[in-house]
C-alpha atoms as a PDB file:
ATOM      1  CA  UNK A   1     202.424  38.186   7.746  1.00  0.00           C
ATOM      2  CA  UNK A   2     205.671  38.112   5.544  1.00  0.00           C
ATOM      3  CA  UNK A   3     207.440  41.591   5.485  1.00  0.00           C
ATOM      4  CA  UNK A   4     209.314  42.882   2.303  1.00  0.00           C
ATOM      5  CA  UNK A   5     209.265  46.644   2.826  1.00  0.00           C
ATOM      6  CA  UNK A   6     212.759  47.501   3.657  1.00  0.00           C
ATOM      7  CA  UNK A   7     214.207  45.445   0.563  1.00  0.00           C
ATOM      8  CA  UNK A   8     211.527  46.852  -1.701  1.00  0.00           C
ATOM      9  CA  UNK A   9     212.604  50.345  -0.444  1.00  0.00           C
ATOM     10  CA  UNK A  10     216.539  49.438  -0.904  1.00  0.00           C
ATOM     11  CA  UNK A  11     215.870  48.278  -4.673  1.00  0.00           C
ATOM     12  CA  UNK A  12     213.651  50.945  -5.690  1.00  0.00           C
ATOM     13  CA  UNK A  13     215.882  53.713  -4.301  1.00  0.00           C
ATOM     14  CA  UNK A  14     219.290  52.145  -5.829  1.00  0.00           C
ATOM     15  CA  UNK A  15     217.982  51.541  -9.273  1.00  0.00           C
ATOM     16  CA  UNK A  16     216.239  55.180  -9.303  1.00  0.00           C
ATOM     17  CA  UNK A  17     219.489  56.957  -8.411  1.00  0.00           C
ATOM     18  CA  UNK A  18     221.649  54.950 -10.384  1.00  0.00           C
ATOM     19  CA  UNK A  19     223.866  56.752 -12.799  1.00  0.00           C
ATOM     20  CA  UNK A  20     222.257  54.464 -15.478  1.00  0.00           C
ATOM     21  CA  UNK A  21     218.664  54.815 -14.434  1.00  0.00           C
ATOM     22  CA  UNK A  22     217.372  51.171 -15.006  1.00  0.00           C
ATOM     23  CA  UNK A  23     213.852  50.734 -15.479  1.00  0.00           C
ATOM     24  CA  UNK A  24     211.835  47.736 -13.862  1.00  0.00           C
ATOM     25  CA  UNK A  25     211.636  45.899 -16.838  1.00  0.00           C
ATOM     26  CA  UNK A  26     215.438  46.851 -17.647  1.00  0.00           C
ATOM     27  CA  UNK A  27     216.707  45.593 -14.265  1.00  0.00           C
ATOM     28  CA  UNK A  28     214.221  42.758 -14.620  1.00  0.00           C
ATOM     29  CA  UNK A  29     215.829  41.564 -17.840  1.00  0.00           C
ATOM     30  CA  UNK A  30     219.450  42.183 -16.799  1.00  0.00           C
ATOM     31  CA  UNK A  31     218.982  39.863 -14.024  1.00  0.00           C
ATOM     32  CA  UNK A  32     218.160  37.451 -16.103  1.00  0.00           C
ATOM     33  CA  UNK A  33     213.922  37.219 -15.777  1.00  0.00           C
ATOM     34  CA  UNK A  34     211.923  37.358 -19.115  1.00  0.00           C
ATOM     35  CA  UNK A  35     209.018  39.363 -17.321  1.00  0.00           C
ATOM     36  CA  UNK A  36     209.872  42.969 -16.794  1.00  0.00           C
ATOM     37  CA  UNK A  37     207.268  42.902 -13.560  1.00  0.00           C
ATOM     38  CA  UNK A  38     209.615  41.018 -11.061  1.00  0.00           C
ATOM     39  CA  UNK A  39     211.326  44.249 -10.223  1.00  0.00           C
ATOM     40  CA  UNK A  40     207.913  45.712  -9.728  1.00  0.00           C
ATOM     41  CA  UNK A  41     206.722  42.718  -7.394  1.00  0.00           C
ATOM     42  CA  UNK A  42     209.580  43.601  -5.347  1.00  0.00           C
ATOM     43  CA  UNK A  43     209.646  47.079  -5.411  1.00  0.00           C
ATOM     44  CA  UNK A  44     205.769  47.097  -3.917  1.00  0.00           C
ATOM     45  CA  UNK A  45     206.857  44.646  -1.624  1.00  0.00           C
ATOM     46  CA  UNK A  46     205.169  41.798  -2.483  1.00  0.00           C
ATOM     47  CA  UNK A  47     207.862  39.575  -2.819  1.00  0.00           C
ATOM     48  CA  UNK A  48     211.828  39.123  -2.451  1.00  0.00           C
ATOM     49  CA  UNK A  49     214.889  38.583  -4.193  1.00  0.00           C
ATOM     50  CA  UNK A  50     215.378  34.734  -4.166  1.00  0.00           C
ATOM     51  CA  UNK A  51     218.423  33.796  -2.449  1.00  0.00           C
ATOM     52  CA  UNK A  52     220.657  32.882  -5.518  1.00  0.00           C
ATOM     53  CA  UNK A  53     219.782  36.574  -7.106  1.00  0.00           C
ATOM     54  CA  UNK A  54     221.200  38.297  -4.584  1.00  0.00           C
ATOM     55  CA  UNK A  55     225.028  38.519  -5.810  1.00  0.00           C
ATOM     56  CA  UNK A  56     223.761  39.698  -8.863  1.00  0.00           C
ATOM     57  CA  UNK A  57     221.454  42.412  -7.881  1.00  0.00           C
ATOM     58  CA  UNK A  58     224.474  43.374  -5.543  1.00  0.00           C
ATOM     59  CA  UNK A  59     226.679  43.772  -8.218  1.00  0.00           C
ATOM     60  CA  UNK A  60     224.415  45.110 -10.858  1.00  0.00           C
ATOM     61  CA  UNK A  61     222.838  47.893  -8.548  1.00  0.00           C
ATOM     62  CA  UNK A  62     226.232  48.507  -6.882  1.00  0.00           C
ATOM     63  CA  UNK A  63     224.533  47.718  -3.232  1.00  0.00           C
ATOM     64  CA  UNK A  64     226.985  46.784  -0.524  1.00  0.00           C
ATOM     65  CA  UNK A  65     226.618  43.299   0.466  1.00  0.00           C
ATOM     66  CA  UNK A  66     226.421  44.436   4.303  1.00  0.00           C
ATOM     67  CA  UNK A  67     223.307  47.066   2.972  1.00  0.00           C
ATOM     68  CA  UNK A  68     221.438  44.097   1.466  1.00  0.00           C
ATOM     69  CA  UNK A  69     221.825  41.603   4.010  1.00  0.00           C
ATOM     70  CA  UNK A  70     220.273  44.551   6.409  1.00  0.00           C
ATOM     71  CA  UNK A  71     217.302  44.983   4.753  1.00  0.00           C
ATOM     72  CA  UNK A  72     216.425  41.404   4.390  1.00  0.00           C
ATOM     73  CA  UNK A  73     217.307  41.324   8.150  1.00  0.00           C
ATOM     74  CA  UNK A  74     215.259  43.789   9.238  1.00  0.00           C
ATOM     75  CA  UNK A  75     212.080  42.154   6.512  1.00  0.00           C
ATOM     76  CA  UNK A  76     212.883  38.963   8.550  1.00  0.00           C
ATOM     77  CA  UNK A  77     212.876  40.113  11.797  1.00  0.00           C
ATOM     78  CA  UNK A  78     209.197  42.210  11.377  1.00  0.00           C
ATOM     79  CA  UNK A  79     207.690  38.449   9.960  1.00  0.00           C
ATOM     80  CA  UNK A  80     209.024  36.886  12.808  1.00  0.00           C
ATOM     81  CA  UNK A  81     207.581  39.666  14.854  1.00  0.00           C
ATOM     82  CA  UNK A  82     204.172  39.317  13.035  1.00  0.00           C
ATOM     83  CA  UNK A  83     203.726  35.718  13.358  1.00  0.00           C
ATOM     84  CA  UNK A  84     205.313  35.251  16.551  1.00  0.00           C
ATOM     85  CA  UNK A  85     203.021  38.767  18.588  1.00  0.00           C
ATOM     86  CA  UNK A  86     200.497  37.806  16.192  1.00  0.00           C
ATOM     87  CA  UNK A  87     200.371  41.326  15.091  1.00  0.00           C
ATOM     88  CA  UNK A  88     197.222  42.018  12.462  1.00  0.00           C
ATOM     89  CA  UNK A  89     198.114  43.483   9.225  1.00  0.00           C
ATOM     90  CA  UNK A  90     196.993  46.366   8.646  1.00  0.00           C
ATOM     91  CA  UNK A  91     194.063  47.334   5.308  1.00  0.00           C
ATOM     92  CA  UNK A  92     196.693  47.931   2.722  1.00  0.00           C
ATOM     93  CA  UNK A  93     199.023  45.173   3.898  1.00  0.00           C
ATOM     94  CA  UNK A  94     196.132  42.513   3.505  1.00  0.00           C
ATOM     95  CA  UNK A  95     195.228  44.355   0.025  1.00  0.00           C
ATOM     96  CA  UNK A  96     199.421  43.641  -0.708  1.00  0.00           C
ATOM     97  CA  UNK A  97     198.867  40.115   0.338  1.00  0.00           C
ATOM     98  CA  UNK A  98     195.984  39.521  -1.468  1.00  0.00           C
ATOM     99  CA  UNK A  99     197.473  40.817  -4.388  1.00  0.00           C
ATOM    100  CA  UNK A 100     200.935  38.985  -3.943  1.00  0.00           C
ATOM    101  CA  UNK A 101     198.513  35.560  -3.666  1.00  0.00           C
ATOM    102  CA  UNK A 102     197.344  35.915  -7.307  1.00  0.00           C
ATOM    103  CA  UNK A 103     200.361  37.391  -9.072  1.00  0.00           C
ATOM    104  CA  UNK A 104     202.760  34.568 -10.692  1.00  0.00           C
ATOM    105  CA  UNK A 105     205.827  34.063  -9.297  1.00  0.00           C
ATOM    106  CA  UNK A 106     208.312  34.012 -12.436  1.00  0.00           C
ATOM    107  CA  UNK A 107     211.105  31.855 -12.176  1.00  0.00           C
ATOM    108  CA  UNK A 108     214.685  33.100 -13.416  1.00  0.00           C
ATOM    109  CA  UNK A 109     214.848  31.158 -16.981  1.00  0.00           C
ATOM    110  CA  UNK A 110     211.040  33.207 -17.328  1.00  0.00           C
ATOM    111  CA  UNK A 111     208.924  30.109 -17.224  1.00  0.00           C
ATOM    112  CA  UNK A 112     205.709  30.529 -14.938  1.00  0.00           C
ATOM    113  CA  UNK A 113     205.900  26.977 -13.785  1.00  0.00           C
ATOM    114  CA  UNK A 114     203.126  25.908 -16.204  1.00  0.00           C
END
């Protein structure tokens, strides 16, 4: 099972305590997405930042590239764990991945790939 916890826990903390106090859909727009819920997809761990975002939310949300690259380090070494000690996701994780199958995945220009 994929793991998104420790960057959902690094966004949500840096855009709450930022001096300008972003909301989800505010950060969500300023990164360039149409749908104000990306942030929250993230932020509840049910997805990540796509690769080419990550400059961006860097530099908007004043993260240290070092701090970001952690967290997605960390996410990618509890998957590999997962899959690899077949580990069994626990209730609420299989309720997050249930969830994370049905929600739309928004690309950055806002189209849902229809």
């Amino acid at each position: 099972m994929r793991c998104f916890k420790n960057i959902a826990q690094l966004i949500r903390t840096k855009r709450m305590n930022h001096p300008k106090g972003y909301s989800q859909s505010e950060l969500s727009h300023l990164l360039g997405y149409k749908n104000g819920q990306f942030i929250s997809n993230v932020e509840r761990a049910l997805c990540n930042i796509p690769l080419k975002m990550l400059r961006k939310v860097s530099e908007v949300l004043d993260i240290p590239a070092e701090e970001l690259k952690a967290a997605i380090l960390k996410d990618q070494e509890e998957t590999l764990n997962n899959y690899l000690y077949n580990i069994k996701p626990s209730k609420k994780e299989k309720e997050v991945q249930a969830t994370a199958s049905i929600v739309p995945q928004f690309a950055a220009t806002g189209t849902d790939g229809i």
